[in-house]
N, C-alpha and C. Protein backbone atom coordinates (compact mmCIF):
# COMPACT_ATOMS: atom_id res chain seq x y z
N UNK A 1 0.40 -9.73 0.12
CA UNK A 1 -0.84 -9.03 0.37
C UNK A 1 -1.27 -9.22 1.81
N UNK A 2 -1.56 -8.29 2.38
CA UNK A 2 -2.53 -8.30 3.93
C UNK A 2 -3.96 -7.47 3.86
N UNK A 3 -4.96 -8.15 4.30
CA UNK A 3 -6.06 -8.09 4.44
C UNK A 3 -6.37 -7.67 5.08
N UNK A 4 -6.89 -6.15 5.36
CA UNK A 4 -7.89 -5.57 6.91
C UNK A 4 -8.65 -6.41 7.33
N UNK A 5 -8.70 -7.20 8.03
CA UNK A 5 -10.35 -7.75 8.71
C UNK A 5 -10.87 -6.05 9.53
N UNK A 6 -12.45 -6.40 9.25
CA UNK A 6 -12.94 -5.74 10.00
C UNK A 6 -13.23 -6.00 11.38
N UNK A 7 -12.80 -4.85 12.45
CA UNK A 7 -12.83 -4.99 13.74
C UNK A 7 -13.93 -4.73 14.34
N UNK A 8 -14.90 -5.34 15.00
CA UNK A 8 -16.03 -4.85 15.74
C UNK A 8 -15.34 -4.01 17.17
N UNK A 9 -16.10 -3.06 17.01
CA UNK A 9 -15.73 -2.42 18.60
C UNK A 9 -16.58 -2.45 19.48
N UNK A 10 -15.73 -2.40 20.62
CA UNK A 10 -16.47 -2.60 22.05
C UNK A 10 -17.21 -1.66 22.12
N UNK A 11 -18.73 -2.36 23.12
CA UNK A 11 -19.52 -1.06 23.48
C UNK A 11 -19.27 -0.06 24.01
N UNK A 12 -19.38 1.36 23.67
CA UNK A 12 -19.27 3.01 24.13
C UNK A 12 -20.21 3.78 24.86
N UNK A 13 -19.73 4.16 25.68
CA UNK A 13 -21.19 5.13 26.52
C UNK A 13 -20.96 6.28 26.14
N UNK A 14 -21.73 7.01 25.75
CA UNK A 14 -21.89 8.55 25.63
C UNK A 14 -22.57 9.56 26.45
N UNK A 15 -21.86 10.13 27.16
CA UNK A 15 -22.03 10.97 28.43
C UNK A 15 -22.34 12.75 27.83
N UNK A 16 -23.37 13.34 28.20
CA UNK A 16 -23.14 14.79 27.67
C UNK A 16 -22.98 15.58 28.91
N UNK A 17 -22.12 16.17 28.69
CA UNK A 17 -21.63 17.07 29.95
C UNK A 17 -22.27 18.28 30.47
N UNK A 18 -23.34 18.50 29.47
CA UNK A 18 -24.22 19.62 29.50
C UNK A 18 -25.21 18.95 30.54
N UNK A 19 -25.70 18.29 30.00
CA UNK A 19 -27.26 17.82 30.38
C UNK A 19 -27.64 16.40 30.94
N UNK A 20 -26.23 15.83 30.68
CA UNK A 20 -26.37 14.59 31.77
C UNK A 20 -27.01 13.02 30.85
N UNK A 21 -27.43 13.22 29.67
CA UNK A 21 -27.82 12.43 28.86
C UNK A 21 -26.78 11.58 28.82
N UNK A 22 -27.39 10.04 28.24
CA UNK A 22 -26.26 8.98 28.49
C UNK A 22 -26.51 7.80 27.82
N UNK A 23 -25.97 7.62 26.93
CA UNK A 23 -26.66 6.22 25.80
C UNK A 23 -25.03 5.16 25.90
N UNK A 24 -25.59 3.83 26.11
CA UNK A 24 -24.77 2.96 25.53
C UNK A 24 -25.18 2.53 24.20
N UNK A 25 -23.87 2.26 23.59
CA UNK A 25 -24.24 1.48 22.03
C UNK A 25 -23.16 0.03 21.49
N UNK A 26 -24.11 -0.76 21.26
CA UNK A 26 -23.32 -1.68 20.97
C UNK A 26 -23.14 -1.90 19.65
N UNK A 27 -22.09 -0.77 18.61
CA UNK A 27 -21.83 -1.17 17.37
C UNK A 27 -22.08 -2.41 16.48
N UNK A 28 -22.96 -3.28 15.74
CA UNK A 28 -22.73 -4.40 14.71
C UNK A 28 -21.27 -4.42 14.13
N UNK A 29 -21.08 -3.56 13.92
CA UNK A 29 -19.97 -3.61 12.92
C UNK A 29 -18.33 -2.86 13.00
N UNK A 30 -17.85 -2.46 12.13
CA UNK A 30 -16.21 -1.77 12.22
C UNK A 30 -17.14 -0.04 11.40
N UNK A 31 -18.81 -0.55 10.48
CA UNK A 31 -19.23 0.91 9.78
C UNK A 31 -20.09 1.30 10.70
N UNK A 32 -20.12 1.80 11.36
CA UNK A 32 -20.92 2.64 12.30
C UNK A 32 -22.19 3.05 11.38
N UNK A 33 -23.36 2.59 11.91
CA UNK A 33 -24.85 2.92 11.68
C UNK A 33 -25.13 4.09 11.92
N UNK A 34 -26.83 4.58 11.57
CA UNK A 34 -27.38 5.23 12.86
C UNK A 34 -27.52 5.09 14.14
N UNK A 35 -27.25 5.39 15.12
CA UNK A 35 -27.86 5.91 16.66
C UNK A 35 -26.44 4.56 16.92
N UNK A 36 -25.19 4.62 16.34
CA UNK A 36 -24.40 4.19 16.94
C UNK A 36 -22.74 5.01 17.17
N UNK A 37 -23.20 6.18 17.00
CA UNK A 37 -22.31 7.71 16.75
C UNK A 37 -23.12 8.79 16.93
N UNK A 38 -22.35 9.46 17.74
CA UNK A 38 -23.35 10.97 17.73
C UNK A 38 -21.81 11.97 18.48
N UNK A 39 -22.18 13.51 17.13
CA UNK A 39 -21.36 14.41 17.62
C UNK A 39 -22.00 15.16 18.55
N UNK A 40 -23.34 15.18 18.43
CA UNK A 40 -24.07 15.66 19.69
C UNK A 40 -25.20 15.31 19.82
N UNK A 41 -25.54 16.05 21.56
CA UNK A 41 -26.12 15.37 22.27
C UNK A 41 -27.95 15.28 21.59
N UNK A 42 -28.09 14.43 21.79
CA UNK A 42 -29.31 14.43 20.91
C UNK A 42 -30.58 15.47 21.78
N UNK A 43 -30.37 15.44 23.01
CA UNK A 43 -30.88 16.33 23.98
C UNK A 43 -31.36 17.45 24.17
N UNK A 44 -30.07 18.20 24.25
CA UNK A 44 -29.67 19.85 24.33
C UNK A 44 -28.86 19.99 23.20
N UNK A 45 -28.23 19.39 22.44
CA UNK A 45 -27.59 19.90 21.01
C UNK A 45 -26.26 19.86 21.50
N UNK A 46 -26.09 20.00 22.72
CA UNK A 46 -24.25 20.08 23.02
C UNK A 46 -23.20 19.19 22.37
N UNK A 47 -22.27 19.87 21.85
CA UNK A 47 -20.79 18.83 21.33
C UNK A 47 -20.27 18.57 22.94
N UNK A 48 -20.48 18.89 23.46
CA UNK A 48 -19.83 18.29 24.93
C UNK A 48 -20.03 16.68 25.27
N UNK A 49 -19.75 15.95 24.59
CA UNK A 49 -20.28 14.86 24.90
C UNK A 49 -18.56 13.88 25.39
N UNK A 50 -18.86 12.55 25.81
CA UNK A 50 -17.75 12.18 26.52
C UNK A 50 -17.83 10.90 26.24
N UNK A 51 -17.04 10.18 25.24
CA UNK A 51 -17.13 8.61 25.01
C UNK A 51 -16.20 7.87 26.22
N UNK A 52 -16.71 6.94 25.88
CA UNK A 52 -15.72 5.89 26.82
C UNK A 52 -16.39 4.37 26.56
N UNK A 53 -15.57 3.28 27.01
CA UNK A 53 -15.82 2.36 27.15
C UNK A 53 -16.57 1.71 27.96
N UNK A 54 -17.89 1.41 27.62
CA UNK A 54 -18.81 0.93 28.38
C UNK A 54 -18.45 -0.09 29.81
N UNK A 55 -19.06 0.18 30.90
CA UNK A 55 -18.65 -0.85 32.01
C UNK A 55 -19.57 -2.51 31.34
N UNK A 56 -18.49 -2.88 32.18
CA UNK A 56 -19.35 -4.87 31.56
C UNK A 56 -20.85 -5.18 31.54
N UNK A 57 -21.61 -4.31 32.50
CA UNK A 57 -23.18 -4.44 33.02
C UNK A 57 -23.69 -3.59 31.40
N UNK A 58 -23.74 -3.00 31.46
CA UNK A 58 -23.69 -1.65 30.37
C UNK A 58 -23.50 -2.75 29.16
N UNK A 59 -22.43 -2.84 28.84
CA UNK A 59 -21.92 -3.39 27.50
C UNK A 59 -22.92 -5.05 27.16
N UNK A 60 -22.59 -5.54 28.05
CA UNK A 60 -23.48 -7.14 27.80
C UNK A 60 -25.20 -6.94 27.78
N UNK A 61 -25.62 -5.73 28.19
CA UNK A 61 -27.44 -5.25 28.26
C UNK A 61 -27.31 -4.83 26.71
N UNK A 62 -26.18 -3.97 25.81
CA UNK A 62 -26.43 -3.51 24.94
C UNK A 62 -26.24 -4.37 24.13
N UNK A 63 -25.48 -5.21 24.70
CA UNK A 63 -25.11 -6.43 23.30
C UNK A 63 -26.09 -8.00 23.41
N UNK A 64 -26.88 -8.00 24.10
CA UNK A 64 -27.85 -8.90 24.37
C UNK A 64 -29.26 -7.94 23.41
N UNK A 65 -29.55 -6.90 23.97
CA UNK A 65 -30.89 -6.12 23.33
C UNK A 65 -30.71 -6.37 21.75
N UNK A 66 -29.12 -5.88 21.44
CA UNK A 66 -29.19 -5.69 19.82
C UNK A 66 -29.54 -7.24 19.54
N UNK A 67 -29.36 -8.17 19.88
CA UNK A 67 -29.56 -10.07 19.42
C UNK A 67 -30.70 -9.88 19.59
N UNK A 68 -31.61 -9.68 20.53
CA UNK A 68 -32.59 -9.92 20.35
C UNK A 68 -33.47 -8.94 19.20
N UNK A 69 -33.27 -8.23 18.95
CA UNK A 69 -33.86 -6.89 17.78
C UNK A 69 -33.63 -7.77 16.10
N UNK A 70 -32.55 -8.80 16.21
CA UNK A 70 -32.74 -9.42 15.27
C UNK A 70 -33.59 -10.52 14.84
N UNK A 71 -34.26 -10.56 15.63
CA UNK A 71 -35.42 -11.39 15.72
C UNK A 71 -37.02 -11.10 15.05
């Protein structure tokens, strides 16, 4: 038998190509929440949007805010 562990993923920036909107998110988990996925832009409505891997400044602000929200 082998066991999935669940994988946390690294923080993602979401870029919309329309309108310039731009959220980092720092997933809890491997199940994606609310406001930690979006097919579009919450903005202008565009699917144009552009994931990627958050830069280190970016990623450690989003993953410090969510610790503290558990509070």
């Amino acid at each position: 038998w082998r066991i999935a562990m669940p994988i946390k993923p690294h923080p993602m920036t979401y870029v919309c190509e329309d309108c310039g909107w731009k959220k980092t998110v720092a997933p809890r988990s491997d199940a994606l929440g609310p406001g930690e996925w979006f097919a579009r832009c919450p903005a202008c409505g565009s699917e144009a949007l552009t994931l990627r891997r958050a830069d280190a400044l970016a990623g450690a602000m989003v993953e410090w805010l969510a610790w503290l929200r558990r509070f």
